[in-house]
C-alpha atoms as a PDB file:
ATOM      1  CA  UNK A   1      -2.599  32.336  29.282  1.00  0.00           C
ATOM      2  CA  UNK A   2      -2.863  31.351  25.400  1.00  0.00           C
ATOM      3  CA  UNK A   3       0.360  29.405  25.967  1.00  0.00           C
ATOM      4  CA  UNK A   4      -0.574  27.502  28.414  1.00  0.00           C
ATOM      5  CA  UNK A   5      -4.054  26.711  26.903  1.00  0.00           C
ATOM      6  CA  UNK A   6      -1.887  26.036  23.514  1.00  0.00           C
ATOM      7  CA  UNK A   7       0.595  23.809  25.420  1.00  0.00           C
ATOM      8  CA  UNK A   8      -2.494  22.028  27.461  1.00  0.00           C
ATOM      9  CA  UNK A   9      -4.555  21.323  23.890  1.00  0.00           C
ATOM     10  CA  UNK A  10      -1.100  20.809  22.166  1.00  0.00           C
ATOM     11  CA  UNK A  11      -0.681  17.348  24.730  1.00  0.00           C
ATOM     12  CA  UNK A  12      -4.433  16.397  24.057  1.00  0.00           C
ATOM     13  CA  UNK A  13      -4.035  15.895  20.547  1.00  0.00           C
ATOM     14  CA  UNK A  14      -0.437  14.395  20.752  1.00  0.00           C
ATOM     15  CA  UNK A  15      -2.044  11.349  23.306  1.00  0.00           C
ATOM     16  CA  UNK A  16      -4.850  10.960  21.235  1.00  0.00           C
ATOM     17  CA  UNK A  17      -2.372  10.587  18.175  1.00  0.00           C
ATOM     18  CA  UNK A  18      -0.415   8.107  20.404  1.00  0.00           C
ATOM     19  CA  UNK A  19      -3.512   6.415  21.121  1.00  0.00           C
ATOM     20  CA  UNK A  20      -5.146   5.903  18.128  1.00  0.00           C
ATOM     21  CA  UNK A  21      -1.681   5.061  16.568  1.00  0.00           C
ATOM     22  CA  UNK A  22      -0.899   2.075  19.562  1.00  0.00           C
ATOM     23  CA  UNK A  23      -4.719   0.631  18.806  1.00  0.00           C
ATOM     24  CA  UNK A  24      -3.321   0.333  14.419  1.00  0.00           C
ATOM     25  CA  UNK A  25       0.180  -0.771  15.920  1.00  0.00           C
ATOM     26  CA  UNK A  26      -0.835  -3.246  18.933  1.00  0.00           C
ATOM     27  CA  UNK A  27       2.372  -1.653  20.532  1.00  0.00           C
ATOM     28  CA  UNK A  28       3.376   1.554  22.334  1.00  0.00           C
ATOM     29  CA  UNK A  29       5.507   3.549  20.044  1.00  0.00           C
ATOM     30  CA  UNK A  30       8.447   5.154  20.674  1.00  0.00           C
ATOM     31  CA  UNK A  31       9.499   8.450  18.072  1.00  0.00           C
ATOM     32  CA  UNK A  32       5.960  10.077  17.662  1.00  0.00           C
ATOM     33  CA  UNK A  33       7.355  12.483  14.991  1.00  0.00           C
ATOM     34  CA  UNK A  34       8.710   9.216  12.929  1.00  0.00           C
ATOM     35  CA  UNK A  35       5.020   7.998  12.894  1.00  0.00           C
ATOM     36  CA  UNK A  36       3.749  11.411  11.950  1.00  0.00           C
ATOM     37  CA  UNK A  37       5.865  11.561   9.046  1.00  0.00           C
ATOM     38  CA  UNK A  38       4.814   7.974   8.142  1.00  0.00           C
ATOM     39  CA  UNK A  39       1.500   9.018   8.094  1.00  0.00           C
ATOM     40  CA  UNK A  40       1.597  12.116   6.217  1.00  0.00           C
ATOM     41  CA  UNK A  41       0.662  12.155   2.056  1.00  0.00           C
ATOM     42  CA  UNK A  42       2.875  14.527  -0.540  1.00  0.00           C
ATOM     43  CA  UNK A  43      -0.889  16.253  -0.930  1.00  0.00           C
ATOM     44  CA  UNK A  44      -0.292  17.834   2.414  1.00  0.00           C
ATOM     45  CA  UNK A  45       3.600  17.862   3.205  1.00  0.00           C
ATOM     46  CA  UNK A  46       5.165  18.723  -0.006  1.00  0.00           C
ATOM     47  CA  UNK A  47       8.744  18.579   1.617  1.00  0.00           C
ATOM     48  CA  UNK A  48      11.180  15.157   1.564  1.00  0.00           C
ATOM     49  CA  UNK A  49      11.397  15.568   5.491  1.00  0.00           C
ATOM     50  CA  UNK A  50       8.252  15.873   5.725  1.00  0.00           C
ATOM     51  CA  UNK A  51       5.730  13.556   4.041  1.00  0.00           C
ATOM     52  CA  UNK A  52       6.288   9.713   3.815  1.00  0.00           C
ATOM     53  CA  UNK A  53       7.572   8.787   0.624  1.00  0.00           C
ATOM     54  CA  UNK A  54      11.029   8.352   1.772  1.00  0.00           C
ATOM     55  CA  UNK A  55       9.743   6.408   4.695  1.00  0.00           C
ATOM     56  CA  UNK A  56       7.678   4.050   2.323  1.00  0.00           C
ATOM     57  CA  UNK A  57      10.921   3.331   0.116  1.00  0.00           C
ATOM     58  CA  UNK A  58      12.756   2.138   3.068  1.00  0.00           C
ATOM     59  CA  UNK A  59       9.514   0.379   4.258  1.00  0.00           C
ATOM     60  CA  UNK A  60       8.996  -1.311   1.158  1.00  0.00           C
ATOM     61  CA  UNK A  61      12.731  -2.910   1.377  1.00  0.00           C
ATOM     62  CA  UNK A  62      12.253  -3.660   4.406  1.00  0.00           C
ATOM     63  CA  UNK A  63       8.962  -5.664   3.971  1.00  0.00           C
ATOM     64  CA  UNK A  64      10.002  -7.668   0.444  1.00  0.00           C
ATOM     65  CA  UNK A  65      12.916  -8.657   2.954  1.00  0.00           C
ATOM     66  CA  UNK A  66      10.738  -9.610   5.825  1.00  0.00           C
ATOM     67  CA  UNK A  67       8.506 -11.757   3.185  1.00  0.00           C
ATOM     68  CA  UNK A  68      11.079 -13.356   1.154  1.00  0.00           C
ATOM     69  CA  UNK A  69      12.226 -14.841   4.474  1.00  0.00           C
ATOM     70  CA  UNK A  70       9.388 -15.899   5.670  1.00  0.00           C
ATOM     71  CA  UNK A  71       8.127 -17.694   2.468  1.00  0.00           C
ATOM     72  CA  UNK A  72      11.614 -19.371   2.360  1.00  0.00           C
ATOM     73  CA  UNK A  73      10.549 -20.589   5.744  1.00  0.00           C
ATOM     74  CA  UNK A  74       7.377 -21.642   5.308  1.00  0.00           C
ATOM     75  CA  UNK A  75       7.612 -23.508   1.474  1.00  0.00           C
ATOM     76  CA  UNK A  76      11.286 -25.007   1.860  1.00  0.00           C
ATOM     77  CA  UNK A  77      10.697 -27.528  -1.248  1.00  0.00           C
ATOM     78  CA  UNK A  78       9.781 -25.098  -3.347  1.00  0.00           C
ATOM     79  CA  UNK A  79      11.702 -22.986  -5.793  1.00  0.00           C
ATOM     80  CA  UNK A  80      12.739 -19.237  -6.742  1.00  0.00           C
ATOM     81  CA  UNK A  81      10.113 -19.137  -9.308  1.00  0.00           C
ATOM     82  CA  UNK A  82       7.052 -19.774  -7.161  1.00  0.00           C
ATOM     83  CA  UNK A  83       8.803 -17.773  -4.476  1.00  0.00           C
ATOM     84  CA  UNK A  84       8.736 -15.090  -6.239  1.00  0.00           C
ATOM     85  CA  UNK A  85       5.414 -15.158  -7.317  1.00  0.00           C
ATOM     86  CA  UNK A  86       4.200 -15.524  -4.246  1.00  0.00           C
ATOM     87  CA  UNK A  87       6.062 -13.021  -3.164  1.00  0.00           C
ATOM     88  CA  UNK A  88       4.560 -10.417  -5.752  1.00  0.00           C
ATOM     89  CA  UNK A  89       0.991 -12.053  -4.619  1.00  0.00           C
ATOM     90  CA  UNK A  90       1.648 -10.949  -1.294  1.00  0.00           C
ATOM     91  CA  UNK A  91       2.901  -7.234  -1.847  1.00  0.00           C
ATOM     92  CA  UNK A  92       1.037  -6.004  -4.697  1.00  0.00           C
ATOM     93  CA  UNK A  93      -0.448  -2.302  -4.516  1.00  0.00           C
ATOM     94  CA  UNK A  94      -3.802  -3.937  -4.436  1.00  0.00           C
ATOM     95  CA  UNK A  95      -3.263  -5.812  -1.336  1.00  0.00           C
ATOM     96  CA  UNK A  96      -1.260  -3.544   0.704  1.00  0.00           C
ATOM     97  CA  UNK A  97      -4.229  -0.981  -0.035  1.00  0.00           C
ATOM     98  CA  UNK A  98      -6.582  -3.353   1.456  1.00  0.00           C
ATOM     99  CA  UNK A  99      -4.722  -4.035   4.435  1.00  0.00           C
ATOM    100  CA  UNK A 100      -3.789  -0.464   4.988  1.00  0.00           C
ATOM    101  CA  UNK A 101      -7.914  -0.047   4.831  1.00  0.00           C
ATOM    102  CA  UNK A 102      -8.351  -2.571   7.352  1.00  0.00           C
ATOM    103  CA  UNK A 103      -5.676  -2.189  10.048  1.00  0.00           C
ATOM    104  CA  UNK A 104      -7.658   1.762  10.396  1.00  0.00           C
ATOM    105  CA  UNK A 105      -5.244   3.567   8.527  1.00  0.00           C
ATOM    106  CA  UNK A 106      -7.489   5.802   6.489  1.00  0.00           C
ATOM    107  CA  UNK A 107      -8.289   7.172   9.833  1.00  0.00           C
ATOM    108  CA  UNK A 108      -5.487   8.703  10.930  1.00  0.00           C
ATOM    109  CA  UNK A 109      -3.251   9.045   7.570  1.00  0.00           C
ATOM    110  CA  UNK A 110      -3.280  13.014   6.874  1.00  0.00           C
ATOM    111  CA  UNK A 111      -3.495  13.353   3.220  1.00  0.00           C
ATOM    112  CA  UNK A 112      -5.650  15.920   0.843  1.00  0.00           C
ATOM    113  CA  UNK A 113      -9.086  14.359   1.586  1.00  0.00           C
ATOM    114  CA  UNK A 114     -10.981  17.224  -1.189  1.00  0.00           C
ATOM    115  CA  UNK A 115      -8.729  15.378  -4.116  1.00  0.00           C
ATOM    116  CA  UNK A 116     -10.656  13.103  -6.067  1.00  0.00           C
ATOM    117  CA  UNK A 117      -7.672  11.382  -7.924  1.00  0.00           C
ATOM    118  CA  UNK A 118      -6.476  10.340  -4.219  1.00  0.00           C
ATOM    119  CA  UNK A 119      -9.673   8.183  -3.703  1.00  0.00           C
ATOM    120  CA  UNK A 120      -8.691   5.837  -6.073  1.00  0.00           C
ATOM    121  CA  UNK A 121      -4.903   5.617  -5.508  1.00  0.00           C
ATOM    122  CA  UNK A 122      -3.548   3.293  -3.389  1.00  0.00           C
ATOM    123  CA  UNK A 123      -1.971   5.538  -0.613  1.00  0.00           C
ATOM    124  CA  UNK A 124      -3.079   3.669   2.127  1.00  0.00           C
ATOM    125  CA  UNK A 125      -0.889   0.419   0.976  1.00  0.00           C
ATOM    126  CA  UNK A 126       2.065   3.730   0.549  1.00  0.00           C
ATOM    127  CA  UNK A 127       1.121   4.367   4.118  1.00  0.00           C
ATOM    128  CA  UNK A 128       1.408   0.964   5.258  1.00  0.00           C
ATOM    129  CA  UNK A 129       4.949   0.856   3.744  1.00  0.00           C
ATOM    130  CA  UNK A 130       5.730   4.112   5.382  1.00  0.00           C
ATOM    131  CA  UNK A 131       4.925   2.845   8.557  1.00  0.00           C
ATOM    132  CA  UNK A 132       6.645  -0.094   8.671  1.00  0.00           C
ATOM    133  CA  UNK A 133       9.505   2.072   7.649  1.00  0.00           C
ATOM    134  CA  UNK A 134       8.921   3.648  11.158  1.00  0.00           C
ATOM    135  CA  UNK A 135       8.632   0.784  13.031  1.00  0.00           C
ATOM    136  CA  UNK A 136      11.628   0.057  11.299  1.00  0.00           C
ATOM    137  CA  UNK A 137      14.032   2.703  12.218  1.00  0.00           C
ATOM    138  CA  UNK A 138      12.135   3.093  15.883  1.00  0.00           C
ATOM    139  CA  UNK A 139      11.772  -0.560  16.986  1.00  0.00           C
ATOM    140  CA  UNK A 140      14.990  -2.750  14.782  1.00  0.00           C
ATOM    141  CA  UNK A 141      14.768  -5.432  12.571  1.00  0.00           C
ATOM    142  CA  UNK A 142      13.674  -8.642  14.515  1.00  0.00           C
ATOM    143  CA  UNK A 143      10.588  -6.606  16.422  1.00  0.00           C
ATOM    144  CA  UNK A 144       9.839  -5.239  12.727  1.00  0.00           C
ATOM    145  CA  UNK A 145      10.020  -8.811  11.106  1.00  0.00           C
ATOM    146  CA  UNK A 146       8.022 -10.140  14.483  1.00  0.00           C
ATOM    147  CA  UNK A 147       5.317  -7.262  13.741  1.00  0.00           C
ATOM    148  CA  UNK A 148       4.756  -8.069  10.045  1.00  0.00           C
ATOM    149  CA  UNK A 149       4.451 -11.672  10.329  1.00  0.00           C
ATOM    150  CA  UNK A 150       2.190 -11.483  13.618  1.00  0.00           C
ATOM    151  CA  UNK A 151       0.235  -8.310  12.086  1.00  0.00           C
ATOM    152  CA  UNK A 152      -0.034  -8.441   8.149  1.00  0.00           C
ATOM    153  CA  UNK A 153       1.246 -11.769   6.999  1.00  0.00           C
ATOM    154  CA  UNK A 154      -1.087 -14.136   9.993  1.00  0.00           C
ATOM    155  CA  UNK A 155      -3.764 -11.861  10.299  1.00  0.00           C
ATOM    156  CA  UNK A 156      -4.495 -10.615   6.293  1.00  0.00           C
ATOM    157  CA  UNK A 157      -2.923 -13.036   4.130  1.00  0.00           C
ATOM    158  CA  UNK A 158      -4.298 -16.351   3.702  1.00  0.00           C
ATOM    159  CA  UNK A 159      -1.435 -18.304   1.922  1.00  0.00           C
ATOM    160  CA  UNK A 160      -3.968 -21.010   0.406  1.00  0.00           C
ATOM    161  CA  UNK A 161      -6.150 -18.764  -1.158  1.00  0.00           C
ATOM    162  CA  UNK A 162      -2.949 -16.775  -2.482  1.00  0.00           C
ATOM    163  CA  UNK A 163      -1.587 -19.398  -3.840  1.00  0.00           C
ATOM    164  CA  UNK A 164      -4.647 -20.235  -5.895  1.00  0.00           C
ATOM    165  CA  UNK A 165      -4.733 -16.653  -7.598  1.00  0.00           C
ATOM    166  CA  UNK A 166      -3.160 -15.588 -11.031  1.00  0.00           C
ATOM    167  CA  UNK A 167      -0.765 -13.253 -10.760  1.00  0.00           C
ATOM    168  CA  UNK A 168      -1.519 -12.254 -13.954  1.00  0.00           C
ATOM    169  CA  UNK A 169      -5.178 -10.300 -13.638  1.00  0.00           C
ATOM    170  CA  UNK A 170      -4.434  -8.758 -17.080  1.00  0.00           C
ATOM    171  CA  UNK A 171      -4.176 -12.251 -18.464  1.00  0.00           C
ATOM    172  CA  UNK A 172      -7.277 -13.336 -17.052  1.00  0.00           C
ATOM    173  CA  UNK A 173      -9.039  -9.903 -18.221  1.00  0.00           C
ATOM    174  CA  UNK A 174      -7.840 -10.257 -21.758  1.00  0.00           C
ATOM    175  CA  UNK A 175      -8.677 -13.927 -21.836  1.00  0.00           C
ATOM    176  CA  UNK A 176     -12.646 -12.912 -20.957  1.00  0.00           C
ATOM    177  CA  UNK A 177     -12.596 -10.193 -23.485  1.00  0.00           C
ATOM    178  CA  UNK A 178     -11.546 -12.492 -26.416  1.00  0.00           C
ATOM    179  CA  UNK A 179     -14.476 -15.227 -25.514  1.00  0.00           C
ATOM    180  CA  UNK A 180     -16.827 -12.364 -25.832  1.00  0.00           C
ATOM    181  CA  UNK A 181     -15.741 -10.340 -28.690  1.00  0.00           C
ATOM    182  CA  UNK A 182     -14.677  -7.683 -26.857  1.00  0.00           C
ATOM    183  CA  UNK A 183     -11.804  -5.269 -27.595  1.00  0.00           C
ATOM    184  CA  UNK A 184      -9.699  -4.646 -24.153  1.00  0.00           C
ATOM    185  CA  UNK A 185      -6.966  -2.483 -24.048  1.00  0.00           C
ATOM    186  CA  UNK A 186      -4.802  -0.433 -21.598  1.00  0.00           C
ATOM    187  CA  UNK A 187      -3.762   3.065 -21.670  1.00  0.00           C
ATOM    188  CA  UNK A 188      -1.832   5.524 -20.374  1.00  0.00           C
ATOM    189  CA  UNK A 189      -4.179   8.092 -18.998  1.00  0.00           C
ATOM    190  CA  UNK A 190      -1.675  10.438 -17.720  1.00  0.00           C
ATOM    191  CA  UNK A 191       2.026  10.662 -16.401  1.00  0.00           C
ATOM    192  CA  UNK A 192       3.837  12.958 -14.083  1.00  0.00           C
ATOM    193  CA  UNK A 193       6.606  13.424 -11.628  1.00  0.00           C
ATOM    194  CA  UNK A 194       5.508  13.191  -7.782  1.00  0.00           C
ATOM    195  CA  UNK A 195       8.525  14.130  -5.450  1.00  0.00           C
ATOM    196  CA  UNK A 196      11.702  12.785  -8.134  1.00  0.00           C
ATOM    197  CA  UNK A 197       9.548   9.908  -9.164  1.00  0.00           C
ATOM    198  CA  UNK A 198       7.172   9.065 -12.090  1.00  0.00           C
ATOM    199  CA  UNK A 199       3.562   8.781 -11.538  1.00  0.00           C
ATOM    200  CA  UNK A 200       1.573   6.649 -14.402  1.00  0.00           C
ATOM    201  CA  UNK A 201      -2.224   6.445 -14.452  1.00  0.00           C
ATOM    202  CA  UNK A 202      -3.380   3.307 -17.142  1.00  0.00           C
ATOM    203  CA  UNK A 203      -7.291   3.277 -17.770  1.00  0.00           C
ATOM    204  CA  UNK A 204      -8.866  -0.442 -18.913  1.00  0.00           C
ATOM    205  CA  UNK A 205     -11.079   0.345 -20.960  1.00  0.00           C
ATOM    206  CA  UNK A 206     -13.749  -2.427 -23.204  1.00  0.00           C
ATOM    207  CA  UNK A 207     -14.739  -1.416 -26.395  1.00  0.00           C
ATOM    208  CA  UNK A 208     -13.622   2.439 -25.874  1.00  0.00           C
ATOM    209  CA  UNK A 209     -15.354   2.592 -22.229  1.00  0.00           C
ATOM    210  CA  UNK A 210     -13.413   3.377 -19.503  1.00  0.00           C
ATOM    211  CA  UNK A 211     -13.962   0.625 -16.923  1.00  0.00           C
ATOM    212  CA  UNK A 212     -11.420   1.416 -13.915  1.00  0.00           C
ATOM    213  CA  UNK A 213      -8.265   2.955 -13.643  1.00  0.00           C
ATOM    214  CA  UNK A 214      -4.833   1.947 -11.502  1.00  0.00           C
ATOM    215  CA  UNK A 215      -1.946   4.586 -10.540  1.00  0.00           C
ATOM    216  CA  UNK A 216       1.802   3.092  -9.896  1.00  0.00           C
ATOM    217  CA  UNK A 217       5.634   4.168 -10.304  1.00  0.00           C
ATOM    218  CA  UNK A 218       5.247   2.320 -13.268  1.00  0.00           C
ATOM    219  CA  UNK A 219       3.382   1.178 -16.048  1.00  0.00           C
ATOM    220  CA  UNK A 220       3.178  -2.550 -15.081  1.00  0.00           C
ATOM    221  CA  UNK A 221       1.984  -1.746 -11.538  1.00  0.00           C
ATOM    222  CA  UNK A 222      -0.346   0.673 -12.604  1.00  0.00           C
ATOM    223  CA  UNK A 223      -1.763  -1.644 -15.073  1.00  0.00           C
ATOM    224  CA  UNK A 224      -2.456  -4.568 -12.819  1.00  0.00           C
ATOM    225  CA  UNK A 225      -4.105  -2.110  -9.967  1.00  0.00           C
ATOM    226  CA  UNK A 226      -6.279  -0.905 -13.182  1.00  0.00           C
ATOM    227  CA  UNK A 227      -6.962  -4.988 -14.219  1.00  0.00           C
ATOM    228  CA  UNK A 228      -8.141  -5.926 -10.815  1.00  0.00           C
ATOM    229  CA  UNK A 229     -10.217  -2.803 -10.089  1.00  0.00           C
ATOM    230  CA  UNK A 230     -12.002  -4.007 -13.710  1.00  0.00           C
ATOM    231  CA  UNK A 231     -12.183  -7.319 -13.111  1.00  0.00           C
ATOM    232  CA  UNK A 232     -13.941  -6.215  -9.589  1.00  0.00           C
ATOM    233  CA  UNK A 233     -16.423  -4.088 -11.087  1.00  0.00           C
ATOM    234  CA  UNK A 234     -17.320  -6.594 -13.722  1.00  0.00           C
ATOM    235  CA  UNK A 235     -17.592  -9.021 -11.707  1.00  0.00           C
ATOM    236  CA  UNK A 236     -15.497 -11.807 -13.294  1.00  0.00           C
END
């Protein structure tokens, strides 16, 4: 009796998985286990095979690929050097965060929701990697490429506007803190390995206040994520 009643709960949650994970994807997947992995933070799976961080360095390749070739597409005038910027515009930890956020995937990514430090990482953009990692290795290439373009690229990122923004926030930050006498500066708040790789954590802070505070695989990443959440909160 409890096997049946654990195989007949075991299928409920697997469809609802496979529903709420077709209404993020637009699409029927295929390998449910993939997408689980994709889905699941180092806070709760601590093993390589298990959590997502493999998943999100393949996903990660995969999407700078996808982007590249659709900016050389779209701008075929223009050269490396604005490519590439544009190209950092568009994949930044900032922005993938957001969109992760807004495609729903804070509902259904399984991570350690009790620690603090993970509500102001960017997992969800590490997620969103991840899972086009997954879509990836279960769907090929040219439906990946189709899904990105139709799914992030057209529906979250507005090229005009992008190509208005500095890349540079900490440029911007520093040039507001020398009109107005104040004394900005970045540092590293704490660094440790996560699963092979190093973890930074940079605090801006203005006139020895911490303002905000970025995470990243390394220092320059971690810095920008910290500029932009500063720039945010002050409202520049």
């Amino acid at each position: 009796m409890q096997f049946l009643l654990n195989l007949f709960y075991g299928d409920k949650i697997k469809k609802e998985f496979k529903k709420q994970l077709s209404n993020v994807l637009g699409f029927t997947p295929g390998e449910l286990n993939l997408y689980r992995t994709a889905l699941s933070h180092r806070s709760v799976r601590e093993g390589a095979d298990e959590n997502n961080e493999r998943l999100e360095f393949l996903g990660d390749a995969v999407l700078s690929s996808i982007v590249a070739h659709y900016l050389f597409r779209k701008y075929p005038y223009r050269g490396e050097g604005f490519l590439t910027e544009m190209r950092s515009k568009m994949v930044n930890r900032q922005q993938l965060n957001d969109i992760g956020i807004k495609m729903g995937l804070k509902k259904i990514t399984i991570y350690n929701k009790h620690d603090s430090s993970l509500k102001i990482s960017q997992i969800f953009g590490n997620t969103l990697e991840a899972l086009i990692g997954a879509v990836y290795l279960d769907k090929g290439y040219a439906k990946t490429q189709h899904w990105v373009e139709k799914n992030i690229i057209s529906t979250h990122l507005f090229m005009d506007d992008l190509e208005g923004i500095e890349i540079n926030i900490k440029n911007k930050l520093y040039g507001w803190a020398n009109k107005n006498g104040k004394l900005l500066e970045f540092d590293t708040l704490e660094e440790k390995f996560e699963n092979g790789r190093r973890l930074f954590t940079i605090g801006a802070t203005v006139d020895g206040e911490l303002v905000a505070e970025g995470k990243g695989y390394n220092k320059k990443d971690a810095s920008q994520v910290a500029a932009q959440l500063a720039v945010d909160k002050l409202g520049l």
